[in-house]
C-alpha atoms as a PDB file:
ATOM      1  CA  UNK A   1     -30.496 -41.396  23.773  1.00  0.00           C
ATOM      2  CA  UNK A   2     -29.045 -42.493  20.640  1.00  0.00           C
ATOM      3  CA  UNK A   3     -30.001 -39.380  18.934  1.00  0.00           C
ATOM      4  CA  UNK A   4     -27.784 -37.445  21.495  1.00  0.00           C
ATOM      5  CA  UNK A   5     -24.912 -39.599  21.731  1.00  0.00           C
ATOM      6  CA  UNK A   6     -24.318 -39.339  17.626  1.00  0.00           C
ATOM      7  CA  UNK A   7     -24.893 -35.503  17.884  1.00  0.00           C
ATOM      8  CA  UNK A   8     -21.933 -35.437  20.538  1.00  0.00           C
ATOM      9  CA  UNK A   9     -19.787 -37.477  18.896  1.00  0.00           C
ATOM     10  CA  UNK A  10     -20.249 -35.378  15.457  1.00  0.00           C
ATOM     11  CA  UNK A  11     -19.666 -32.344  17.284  1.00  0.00           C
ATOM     12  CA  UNK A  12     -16.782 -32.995  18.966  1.00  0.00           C
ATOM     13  CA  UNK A  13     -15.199 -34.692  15.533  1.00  0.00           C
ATOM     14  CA  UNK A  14     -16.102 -30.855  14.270  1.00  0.00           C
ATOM     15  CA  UNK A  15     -14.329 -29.231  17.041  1.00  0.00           C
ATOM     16  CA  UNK A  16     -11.126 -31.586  17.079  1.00  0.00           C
ATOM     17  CA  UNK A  17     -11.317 -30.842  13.087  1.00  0.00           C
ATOM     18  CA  UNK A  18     -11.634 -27.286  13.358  1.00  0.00           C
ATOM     19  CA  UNK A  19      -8.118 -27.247  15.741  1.00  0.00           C
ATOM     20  CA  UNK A  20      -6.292 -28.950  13.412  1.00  0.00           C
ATOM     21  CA  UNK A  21      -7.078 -27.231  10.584  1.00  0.00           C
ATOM     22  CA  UNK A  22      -6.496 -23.835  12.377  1.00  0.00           C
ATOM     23  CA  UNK A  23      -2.987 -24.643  13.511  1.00  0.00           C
ATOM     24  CA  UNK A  24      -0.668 -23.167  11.868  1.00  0.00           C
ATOM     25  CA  UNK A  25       2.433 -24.968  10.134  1.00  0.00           C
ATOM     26  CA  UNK A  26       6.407 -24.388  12.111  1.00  0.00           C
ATOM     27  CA  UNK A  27       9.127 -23.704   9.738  1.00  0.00           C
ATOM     28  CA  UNK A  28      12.207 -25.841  10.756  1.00  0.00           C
ATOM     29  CA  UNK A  29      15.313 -24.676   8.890  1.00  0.00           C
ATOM     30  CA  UNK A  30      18.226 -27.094   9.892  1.00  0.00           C
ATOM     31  CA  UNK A  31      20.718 -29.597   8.548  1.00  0.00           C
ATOM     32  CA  UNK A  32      19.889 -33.797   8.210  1.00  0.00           C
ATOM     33  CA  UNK A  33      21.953 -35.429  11.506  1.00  0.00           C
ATOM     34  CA  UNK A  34      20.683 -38.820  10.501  1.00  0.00           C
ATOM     35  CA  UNK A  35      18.482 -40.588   8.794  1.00  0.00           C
ATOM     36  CA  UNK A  36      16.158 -43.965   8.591  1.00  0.00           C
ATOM     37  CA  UNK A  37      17.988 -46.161   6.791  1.00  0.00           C
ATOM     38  CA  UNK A  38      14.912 -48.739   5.967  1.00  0.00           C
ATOM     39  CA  UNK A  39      12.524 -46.045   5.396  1.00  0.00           C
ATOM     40  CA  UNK A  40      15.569 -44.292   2.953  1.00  0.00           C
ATOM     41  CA  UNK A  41      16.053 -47.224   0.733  1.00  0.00           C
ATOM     42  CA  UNK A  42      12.766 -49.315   0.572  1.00  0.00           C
ATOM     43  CA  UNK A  43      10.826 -46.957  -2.138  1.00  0.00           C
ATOM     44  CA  UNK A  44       8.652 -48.481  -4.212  1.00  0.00           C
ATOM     45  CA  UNK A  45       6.568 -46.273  -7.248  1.00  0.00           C
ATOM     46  CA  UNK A  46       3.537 -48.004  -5.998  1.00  0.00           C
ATOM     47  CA  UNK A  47       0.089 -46.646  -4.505  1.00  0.00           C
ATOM     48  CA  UNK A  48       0.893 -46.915  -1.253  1.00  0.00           C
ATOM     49  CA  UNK A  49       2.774 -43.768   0.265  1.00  0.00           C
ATOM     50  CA  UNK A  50       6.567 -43.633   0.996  1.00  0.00           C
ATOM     51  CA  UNK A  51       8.539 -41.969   4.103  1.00  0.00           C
ATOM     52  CA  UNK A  52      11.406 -40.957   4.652  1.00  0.00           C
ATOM     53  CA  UNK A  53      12.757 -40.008   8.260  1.00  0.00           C
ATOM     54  CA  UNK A  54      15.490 -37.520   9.320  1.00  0.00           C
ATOM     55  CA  UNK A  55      16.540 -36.065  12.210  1.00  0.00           C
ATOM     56  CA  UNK A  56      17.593 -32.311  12.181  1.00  0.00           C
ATOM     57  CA  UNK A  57      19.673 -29.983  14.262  1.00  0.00           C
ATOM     58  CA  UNK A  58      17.950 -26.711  14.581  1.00  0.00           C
ATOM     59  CA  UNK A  59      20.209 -24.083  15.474  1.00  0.00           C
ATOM     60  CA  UNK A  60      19.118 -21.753  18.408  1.00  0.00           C
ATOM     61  CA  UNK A  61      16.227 -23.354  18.997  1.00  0.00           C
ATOM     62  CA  UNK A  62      15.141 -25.053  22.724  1.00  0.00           C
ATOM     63  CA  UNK A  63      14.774 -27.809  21.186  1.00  0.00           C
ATOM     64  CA  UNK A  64      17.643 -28.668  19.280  1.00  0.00           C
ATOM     65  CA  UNK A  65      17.314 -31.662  17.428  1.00  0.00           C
ATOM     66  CA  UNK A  66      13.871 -32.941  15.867  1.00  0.00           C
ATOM     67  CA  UNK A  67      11.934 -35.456  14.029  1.00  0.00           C
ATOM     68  CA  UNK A  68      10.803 -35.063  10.333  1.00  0.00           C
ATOM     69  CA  UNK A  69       8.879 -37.514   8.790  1.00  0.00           C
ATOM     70  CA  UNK A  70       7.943 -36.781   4.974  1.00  0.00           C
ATOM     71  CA  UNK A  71       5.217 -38.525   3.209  1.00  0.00           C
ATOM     72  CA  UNK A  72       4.208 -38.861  -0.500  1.00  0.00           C
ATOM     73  CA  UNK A  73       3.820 -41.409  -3.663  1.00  0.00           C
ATOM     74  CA  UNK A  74       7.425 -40.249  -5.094  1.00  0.00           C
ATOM     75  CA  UNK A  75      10.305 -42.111  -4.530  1.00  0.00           C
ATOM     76  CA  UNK A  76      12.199 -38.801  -3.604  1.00  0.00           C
ATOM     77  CA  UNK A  77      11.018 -36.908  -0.646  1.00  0.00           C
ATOM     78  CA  UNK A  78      14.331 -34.853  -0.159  1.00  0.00           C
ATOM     79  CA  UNK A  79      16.846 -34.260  -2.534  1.00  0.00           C
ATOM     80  CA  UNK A  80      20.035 -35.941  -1.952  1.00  0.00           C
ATOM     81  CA  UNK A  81      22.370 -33.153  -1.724  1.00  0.00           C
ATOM     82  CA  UNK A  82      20.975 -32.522   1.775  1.00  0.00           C
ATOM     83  CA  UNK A  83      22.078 -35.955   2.861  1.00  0.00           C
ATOM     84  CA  UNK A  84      25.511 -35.491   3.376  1.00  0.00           C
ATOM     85  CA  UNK A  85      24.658 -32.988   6.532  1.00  0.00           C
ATOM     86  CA  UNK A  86      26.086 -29.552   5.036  1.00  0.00           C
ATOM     87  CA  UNK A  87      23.280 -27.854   3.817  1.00  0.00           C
ATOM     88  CA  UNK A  88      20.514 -26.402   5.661  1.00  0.00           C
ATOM     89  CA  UNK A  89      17.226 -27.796   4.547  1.00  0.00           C
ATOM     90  CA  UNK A  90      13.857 -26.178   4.958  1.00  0.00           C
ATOM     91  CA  UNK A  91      10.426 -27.545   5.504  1.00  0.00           C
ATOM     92  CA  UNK A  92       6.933 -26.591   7.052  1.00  0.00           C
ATOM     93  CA  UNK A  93       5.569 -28.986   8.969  1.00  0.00           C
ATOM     94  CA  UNK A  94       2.837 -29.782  12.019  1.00  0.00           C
ATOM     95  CA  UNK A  95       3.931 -30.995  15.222  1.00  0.00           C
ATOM     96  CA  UNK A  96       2.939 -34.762  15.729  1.00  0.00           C
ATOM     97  CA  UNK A  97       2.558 -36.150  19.268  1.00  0.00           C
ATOM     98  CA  UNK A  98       2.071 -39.659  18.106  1.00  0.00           C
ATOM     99  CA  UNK A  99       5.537 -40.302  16.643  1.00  0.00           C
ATOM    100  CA  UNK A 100       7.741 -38.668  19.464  1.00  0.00           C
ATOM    101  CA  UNK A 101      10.435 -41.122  19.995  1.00  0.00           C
ATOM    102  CA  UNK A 102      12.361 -41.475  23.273  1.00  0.00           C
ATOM    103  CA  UNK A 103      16.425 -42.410  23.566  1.00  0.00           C
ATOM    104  CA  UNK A 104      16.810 -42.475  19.709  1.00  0.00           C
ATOM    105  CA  UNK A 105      20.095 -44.583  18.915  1.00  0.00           C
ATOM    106  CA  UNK A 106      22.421 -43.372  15.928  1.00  0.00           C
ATOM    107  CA  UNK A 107      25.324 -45.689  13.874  1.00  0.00           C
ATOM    108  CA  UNK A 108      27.794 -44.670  11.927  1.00  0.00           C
ATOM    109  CA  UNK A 109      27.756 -46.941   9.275  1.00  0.00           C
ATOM    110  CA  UNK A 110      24.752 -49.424   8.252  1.00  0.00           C
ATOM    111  CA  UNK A 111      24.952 -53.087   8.867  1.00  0.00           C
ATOM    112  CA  UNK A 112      22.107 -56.127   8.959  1.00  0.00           C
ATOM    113  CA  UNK A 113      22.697 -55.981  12.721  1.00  0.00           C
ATOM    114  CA  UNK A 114      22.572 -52.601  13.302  1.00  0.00           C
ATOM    115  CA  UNK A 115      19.686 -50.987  10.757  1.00  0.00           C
ATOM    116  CA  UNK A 116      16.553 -51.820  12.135  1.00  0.00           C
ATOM    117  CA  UNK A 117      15.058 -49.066  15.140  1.00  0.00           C
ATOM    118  CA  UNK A 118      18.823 -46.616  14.234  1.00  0.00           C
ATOM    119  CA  UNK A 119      19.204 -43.478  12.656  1.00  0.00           C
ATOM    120  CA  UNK A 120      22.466 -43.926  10.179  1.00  0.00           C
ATOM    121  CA  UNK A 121      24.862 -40.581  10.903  1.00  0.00           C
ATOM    122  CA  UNK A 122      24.766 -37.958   7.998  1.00  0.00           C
ATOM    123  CA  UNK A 123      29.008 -37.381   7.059  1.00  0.00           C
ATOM    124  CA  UNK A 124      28.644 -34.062   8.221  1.00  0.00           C
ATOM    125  CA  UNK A 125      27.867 -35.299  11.910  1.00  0.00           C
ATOM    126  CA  UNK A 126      29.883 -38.759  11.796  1.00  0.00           C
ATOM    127  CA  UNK A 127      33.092 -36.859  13.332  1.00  0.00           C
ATOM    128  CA  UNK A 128      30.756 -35.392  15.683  1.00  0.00           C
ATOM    129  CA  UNK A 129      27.545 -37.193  16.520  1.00  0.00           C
ATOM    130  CA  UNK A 130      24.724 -35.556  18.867  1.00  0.00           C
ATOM    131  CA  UNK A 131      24.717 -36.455  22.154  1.00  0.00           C
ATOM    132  CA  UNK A 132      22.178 -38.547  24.212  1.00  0.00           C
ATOM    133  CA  UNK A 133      19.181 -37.629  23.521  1.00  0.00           C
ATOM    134  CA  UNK A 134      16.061 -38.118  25.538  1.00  0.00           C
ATOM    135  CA  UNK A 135      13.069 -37.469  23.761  1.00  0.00           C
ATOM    136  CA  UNK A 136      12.899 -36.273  19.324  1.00  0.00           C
ATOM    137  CA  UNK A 137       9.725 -34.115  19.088  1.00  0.00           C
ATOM    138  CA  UNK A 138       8.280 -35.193  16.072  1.00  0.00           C
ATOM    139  CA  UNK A 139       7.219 -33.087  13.195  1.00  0.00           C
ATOM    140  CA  UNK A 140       5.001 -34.253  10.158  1.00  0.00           C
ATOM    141  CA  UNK A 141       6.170 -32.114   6.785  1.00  0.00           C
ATOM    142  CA  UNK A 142       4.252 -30.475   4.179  1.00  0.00           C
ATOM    143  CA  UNK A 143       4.041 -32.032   0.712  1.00  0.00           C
ATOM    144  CA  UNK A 144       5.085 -29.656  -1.653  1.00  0.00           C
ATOM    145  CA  UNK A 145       5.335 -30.283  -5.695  1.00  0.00           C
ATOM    146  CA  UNK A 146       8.410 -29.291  -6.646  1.00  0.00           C
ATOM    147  CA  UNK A 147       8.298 -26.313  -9.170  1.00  0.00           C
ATOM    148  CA  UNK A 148      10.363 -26.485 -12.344  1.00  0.00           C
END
């Protein structure tokens, strides 16, 4: 009985494995609404990975704005010149399930009382901030090394 039991489990670890690795990557193209604060300024060059969270508007798409959560040991995920909410920024990345986020709440400027749980507003969308939004589908990016 225990025999089978450890078979199933290893193949069905094979066959959730196997649909991962198959799916393929999205390629969002959009420009930074807002951004984690916390995540944004509390990098460390340590061993332990660092995030940093933005929200983009995708133009055209059915979904219109969407969660991007970077990982990697850097201190720089994205480069700055994408914060200010101008530029379109690019990324591959796998939808993630586990860190859609309902009712998201944006601020226009960052305060001890308001930083914690908020998206701070990019310039480019402080004039003009997204509306309520009900649900961010949440998307897990690609780490790329940067070529020089």
């Amino acid at each position: 009985m225990l025999r089978s039991r450890k078979t199933l489990l290893v193949a069905l670890a094979l066959v959730a494995f196997g649909q991962v690795s198959s799916a393929k990557p999205s390629k969002l193209t959009g420009k930074i609404v807002a951004y984690d604060v916390m995540r944004h300024a509390a990098k460390d060059a340590t061993f332990q990975q660092n995030q940093e969270v933005i929200v983009l508007e995708i133009a055209g798409a059915k979904q219109k704005y969407l969660k991007v959560v970077f990982s990697s040991y850097g201190t720089t995920q994205i480069e700055q010149k994408y914060f200010e909410g101008t530029l379109p920024l690019e990324v591959e990345a796998f939808r993630d399930k586990s860190c859609d986020e309902s009712a998201p709440r944006f601020v226009t400027q960052a305060s001890p009382e308001h930083i914690t749980g908020m998206y701070l507003l990019t310039d480019g969308f402080k004039d003009h901030p997204p509306a309520r939004i009900k649900t961010l589908d949440c998307y897990d990016a690609i780490y790329r090394k940067k070529k020089n």
